[in-house]
Protein backbone atom coordinates (compact mmCIF):
# COMPACT_ATOMS: atom_id res chain seq x y z
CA UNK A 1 8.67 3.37 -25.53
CA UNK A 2 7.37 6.99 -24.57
CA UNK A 3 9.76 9.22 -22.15
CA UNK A 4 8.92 10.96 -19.39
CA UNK A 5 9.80 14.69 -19.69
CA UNK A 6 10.34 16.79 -16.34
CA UNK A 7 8.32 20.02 -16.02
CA UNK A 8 7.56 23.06 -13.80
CA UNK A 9 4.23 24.32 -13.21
CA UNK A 10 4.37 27.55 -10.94
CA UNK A 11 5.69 25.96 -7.69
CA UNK A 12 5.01 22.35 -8.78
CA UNK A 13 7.49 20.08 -10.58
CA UNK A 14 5.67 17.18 -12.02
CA UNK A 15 6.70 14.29 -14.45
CA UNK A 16 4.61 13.87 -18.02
CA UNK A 17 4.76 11.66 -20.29
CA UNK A 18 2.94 12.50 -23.89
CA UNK A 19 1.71 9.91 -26.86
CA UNK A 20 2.62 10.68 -30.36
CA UNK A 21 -0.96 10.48 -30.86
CA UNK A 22 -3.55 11.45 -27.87
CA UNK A 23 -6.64 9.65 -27.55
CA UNK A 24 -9.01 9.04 -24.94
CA UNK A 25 -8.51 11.64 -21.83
CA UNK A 26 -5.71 12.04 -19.88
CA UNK A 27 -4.29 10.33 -16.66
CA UNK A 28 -3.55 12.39 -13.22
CA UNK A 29 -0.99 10.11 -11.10
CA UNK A 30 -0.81 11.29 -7.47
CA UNK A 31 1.97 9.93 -5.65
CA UNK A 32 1.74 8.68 -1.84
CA UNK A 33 4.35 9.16 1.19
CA UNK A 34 7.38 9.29 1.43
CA UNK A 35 7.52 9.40 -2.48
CA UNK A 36 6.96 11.64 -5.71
CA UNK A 37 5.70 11.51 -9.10
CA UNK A 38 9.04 9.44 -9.58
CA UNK A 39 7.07 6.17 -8.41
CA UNK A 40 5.23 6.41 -11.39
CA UNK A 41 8.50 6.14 -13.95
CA UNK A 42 7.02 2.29 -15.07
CA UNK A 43 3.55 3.18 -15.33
CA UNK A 44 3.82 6.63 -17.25
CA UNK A 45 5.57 5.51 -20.43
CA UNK A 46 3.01 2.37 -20.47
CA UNK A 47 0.01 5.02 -20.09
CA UNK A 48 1.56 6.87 -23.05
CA UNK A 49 2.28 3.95 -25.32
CA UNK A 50 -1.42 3.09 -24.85
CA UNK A 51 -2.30 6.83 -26.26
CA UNK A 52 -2.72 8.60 -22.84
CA UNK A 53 -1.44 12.23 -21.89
CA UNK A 54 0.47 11.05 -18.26
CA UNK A 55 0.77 13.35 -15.51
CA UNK A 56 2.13 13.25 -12.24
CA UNK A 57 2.95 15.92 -9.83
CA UNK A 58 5.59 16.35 -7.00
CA UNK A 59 3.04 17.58 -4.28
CA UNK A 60 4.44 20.45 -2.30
CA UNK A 61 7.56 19.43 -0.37
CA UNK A 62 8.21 16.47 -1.83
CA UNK A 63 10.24 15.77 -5.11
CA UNK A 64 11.34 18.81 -6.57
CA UNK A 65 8.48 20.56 -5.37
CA UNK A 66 8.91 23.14 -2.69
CA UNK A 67 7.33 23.25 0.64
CA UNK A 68 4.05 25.43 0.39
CA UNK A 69 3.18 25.52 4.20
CA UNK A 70 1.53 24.74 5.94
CA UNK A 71 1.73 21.09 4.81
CA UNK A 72 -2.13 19.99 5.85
CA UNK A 73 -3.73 17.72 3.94
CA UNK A 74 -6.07 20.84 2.70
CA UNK A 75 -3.30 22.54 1.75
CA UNK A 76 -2.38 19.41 -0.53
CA UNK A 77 -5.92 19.07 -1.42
CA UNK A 78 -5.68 23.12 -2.77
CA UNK A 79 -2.89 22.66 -4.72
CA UNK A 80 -3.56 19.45 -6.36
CA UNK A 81 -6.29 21.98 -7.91
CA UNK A 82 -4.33 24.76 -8.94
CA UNK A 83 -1.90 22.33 -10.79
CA UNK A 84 -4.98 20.98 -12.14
CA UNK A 85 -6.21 24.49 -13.60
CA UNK A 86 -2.10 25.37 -14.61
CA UNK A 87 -1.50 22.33 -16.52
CA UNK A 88 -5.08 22.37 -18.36
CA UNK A 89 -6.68 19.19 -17.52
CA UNK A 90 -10.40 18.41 -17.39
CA UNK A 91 -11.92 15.04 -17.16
CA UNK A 92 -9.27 12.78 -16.47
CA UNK A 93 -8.28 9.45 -15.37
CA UNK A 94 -7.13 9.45 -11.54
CA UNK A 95 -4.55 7.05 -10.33
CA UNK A 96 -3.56 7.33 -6.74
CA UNK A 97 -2.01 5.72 -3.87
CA UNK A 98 -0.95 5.97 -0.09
CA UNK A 99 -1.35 9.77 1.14
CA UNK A 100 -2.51 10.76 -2.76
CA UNK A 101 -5.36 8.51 -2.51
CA UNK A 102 -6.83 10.64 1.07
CA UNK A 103 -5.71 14.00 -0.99
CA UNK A 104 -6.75 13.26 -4.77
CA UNK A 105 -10.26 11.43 -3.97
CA UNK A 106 -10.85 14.55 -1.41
CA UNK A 107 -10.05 16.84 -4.11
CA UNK A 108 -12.15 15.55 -6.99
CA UNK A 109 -15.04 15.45 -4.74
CA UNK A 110 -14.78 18.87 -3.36
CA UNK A 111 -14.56 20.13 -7.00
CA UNK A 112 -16.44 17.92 -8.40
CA UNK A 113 -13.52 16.78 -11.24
CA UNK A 114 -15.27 15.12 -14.03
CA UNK A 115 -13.56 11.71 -13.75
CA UNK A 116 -13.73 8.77 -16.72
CA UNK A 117 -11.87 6.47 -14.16
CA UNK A 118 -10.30 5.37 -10.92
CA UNK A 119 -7.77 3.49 -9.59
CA UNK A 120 -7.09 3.60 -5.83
CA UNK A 121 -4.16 1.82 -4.53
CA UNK A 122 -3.25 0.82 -0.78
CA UNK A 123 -4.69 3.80 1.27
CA UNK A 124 -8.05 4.37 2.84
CA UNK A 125 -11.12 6.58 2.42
CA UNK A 126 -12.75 6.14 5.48
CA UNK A 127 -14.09 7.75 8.67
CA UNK A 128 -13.70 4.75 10.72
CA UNK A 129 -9.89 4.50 10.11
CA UNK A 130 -6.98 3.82 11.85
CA UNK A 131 -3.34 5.07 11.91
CA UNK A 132 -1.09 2.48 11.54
CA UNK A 133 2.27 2.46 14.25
CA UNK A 134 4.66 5.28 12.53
CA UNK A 135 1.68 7.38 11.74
CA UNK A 136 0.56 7.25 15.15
CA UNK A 137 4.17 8.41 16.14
CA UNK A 138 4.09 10.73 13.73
CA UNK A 139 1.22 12.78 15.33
CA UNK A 140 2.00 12.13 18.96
CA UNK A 141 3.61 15.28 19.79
CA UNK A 142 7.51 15.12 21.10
CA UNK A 143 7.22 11.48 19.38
CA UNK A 144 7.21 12.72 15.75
CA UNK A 145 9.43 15.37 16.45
CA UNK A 146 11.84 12.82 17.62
CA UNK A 147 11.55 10.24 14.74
CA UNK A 148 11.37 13.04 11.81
CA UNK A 149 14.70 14.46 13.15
CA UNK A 150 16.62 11.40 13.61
CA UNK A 151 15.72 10.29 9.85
CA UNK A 152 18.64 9.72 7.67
CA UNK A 153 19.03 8.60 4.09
CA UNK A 154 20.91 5.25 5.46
CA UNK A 155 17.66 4.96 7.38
CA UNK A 156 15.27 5.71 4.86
CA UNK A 157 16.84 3.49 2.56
CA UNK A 158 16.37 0.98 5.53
CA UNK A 159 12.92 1.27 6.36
CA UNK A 160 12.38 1.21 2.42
CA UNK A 161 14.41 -2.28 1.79
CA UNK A 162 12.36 -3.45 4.34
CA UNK A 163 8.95 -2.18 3.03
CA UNK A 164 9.53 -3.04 -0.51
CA UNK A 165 11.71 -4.44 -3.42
CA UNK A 166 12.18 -2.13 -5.89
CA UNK A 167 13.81 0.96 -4.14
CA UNK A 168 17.35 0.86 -5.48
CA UNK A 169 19.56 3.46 -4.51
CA UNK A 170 18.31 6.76 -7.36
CA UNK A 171 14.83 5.73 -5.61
CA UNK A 172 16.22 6.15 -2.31
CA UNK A 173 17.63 9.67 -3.47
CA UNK A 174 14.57 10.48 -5.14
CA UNK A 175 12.26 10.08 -1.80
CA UNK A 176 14.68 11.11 0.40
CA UNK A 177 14.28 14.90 -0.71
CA UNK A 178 10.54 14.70 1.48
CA UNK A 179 13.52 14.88 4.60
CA UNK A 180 15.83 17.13 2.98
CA UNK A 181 15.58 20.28 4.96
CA UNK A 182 14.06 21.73 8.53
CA UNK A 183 10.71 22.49 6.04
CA UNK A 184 9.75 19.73 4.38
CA UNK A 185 10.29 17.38 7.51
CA UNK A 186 7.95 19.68 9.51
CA UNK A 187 5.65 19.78 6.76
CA UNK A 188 5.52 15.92 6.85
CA UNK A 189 4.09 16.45 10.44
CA UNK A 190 1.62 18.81 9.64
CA UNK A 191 0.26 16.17 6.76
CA UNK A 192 -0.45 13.49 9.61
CA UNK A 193 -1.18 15.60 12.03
CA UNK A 194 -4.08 17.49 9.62
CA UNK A 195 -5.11 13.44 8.82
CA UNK A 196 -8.21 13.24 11.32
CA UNK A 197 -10.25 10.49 9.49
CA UNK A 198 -13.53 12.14 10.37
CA UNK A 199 -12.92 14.63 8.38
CA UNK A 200 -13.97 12.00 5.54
CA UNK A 201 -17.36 11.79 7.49
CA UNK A 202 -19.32 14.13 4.77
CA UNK A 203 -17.64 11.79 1.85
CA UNK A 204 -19.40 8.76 3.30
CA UNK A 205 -20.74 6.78 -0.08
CA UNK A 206 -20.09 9.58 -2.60
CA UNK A 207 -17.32 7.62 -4.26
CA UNK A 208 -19.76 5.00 -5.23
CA UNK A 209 -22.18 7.42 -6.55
CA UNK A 210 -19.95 8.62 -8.92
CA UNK A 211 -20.58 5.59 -11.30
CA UNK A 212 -17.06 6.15 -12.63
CA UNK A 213 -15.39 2.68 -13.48
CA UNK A 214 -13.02 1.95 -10.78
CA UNK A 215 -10.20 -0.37 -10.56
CA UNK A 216 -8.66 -1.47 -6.72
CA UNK A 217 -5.14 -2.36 -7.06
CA UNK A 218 -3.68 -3.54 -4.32
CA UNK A 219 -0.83 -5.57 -2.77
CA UNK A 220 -1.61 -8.10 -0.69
CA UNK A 221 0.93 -8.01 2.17
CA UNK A 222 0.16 -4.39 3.27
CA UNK A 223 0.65 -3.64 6.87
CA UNK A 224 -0.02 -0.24 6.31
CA UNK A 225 -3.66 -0.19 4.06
CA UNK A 226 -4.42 -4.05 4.70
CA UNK A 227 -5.96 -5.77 2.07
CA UNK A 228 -9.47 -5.96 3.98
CA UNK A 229 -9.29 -2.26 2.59
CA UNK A 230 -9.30 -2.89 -0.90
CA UNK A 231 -12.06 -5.54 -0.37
CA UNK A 232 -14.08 -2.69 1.36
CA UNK A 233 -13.22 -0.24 -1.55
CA UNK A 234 -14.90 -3.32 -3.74
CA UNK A 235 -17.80 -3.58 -1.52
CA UNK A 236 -19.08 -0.05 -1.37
CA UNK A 237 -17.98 1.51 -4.94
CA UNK A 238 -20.31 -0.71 -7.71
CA UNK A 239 -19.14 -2.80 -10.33
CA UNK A 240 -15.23 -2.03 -8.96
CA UNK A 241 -12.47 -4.57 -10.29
CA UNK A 242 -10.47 -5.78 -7.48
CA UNK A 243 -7.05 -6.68 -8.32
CA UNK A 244 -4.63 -8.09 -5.86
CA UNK A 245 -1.11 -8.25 -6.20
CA UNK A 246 0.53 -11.32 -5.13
CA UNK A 247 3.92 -11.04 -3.73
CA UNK A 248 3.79 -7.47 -3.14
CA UNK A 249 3.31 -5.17 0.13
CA UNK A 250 2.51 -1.60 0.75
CA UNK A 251 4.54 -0.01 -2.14
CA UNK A 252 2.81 -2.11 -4.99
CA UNK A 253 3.61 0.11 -7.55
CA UNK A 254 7.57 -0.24 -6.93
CA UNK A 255 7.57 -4.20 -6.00
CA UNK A 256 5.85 -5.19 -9.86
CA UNK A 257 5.59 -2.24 -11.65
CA UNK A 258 5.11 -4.54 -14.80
CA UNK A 259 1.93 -6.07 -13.44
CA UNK A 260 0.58 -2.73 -12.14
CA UNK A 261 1.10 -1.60 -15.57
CA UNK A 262 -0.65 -4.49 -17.36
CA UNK A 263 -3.50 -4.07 -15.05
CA UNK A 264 -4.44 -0.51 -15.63
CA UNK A 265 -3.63 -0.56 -19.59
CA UNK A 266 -5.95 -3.27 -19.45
CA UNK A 267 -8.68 -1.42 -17.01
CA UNK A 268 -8.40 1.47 -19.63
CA UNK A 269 -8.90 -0.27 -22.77
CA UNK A 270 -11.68 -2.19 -21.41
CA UNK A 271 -13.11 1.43 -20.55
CA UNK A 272 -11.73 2.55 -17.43
C-alpha cells in the first residue's frame, strides 16, 4: 500500500500520497470542519494504489497549517488557489466535504479549475440553506464566543464520539489543533460568520453545467447536511451517482472509510 508523505507548501502543510506510476490526473482532497487533510489517511493510499497523485491540504488554521487571518471563507477560498498554483496542479479530481465542499466548489468556479471529476460529501451548495444548531451559535455574537472558549479536547473528543465512530484518540489530537490557540479559535468564527448562503446566489446551476462526472457520497444519518441534500445535489447536477452510506452520519469518511474508498476507486475507474 502507498504512504502518505507530510509536506509544506509556503504556509500550508498538506498530506500527499504519490503512485509508483502516475496515470490519469491527480486528486485535490479538501477537508471539512473541525478536521484536516488527516481525514483523508484511508482514502489517500487507496487513490494512490489506483495510480492517482493524492493531495490534501491543512487549510489555514487547521492541521499544521497556520492561521492566515482573517479566517473568511474567501480567505479559504484564496488560498485553496495559491496552494493550487505552489504545488503545480491543473485539471484535477476534487473530493470534498463539510466546510471544503462550500470553499473548494466556490473556488473552482471562481477560477474556473479544469475539473475531470467530483465528489461532494455531506455539505451544501445552496442559497436557500440553513445553519444547523452549533453553527447558528457559532455566529450569534456573545454565543460563539462563549462555546469556542469553553472547548476542550475532553470535549471535542465528546462531541466527536458522539458524531461519529472512527475518531480514536490520534484523531482527536489531530482535529483538536483547529482550537489550539486564541487564533485559530477566532478564526473558526470568522469562517461561520463569513458563511452567508446567499453569497452562493451567482453559483445557482453552474455546478451542473460543468458536465464533469460527479459522484454524491453521503451518509445517511446526517443531522448536519441531511441526506435530502445529497438527493438535491443528484437532482440538479446531470447524470450524478448518488451513493448513500448506510450506517454512517455526518463524518462519512471516518465512520467506513473502506466503503468511501471502494466507492470513489470505483467512480474513477469507471471515468470519474
Amino acid at each position: 500500500m502507498s504512504g502518505i508523505e507530510l509536506k509544506r507548501a509556503d504556509n500550508i502543510a498538506y498530506r500527499e500520497a504519490i503512485p509508483d506510476d502516475a496515470h490519469d490526473d491527480p486528486v485535490l482532497l479538501v477537508h471539512g470542519f473541525p478536521q484536516s487533510s488527516y481525514m483523508w489517511r484511508h482514502l489517500m493510499p487507496a487513490l494512490a494504489d489506483a495510480g492517482r497523485r493524492a493531495v490534501g491540504p491543512d487549510l489555514p488554521g487547521y492541521g499544521d497549517s497556520p492561521p492566515d487571518p482573517p479566517g473568511t471563507w474567501e480567505r479559504h477560498v484564496d488560498a485553496l488557489e495559491r496552494f493550487r498554483r505552489d504545488v503545480g496542479l491543473d485539471r484535477v479530481v476534487l473530493i470534498n466535504h463539510d466546510w471544503g465542499g462550500l470553499i473548494s466548489m466556490r473556488w473552482a468556479l471562481d477560477h474556473s479549475i479544469p475539473l475531470s471529476g467530483l465528489v461532494i460529501s455531506n455539505t451544501g451548495f445552496f442559497p436557500d440553506g440553513e445553519w444547523h444548531g452549533l453553527g447558528r451559535a457559532l455566529r450569534t455574537q456573545g454565543q460563539g464566543e462563549a462555546l469556542i472558549g469553553s472547548m476542550s479536547r475532553e470535549g471535542l473528543a465528546d462531541m466527536l464520539g458522539q458524531l461519529g465512530s472512527g475518531f480514536d484518540s490520534d484523531a482527536v489530537d489531530e482535529y483538536w489543533k483547529g482550537y489550539a490557540t486564541e487564533d485559530r479559535r477566532r478564526g473558526v468564527l470568522e469562517l461561520f460568520r463569513s458563511g452567508d448562503f446567499s453569497k452562493l446566489a451567482p453559483y445557482a446551476g453552474e455546478l451542473g453545467e460543468l458536465g464533469v462526472p460527479t459522484l454524491v457520497l453521503w451518509g445517511e444519518n446526517d443531522d448536519y447536511a441531511p441526506v435530502d441534500s445529497a438527493h438535491r445535489f443528484d437532482r440538479e447536477i446531470p447524470h450524478a451517482r448518488l451513493v448513500i452510506v448506510e450506517g454512517a452520519g455526518h463524518f462519512v469518511w471516518e465512520d467506513d472509510p473502506e466503503r468511501c474508498a471502494r466507492e470513489v476507486v470505483a467512480f474513477l475507474g469507471d471515468g470519474g
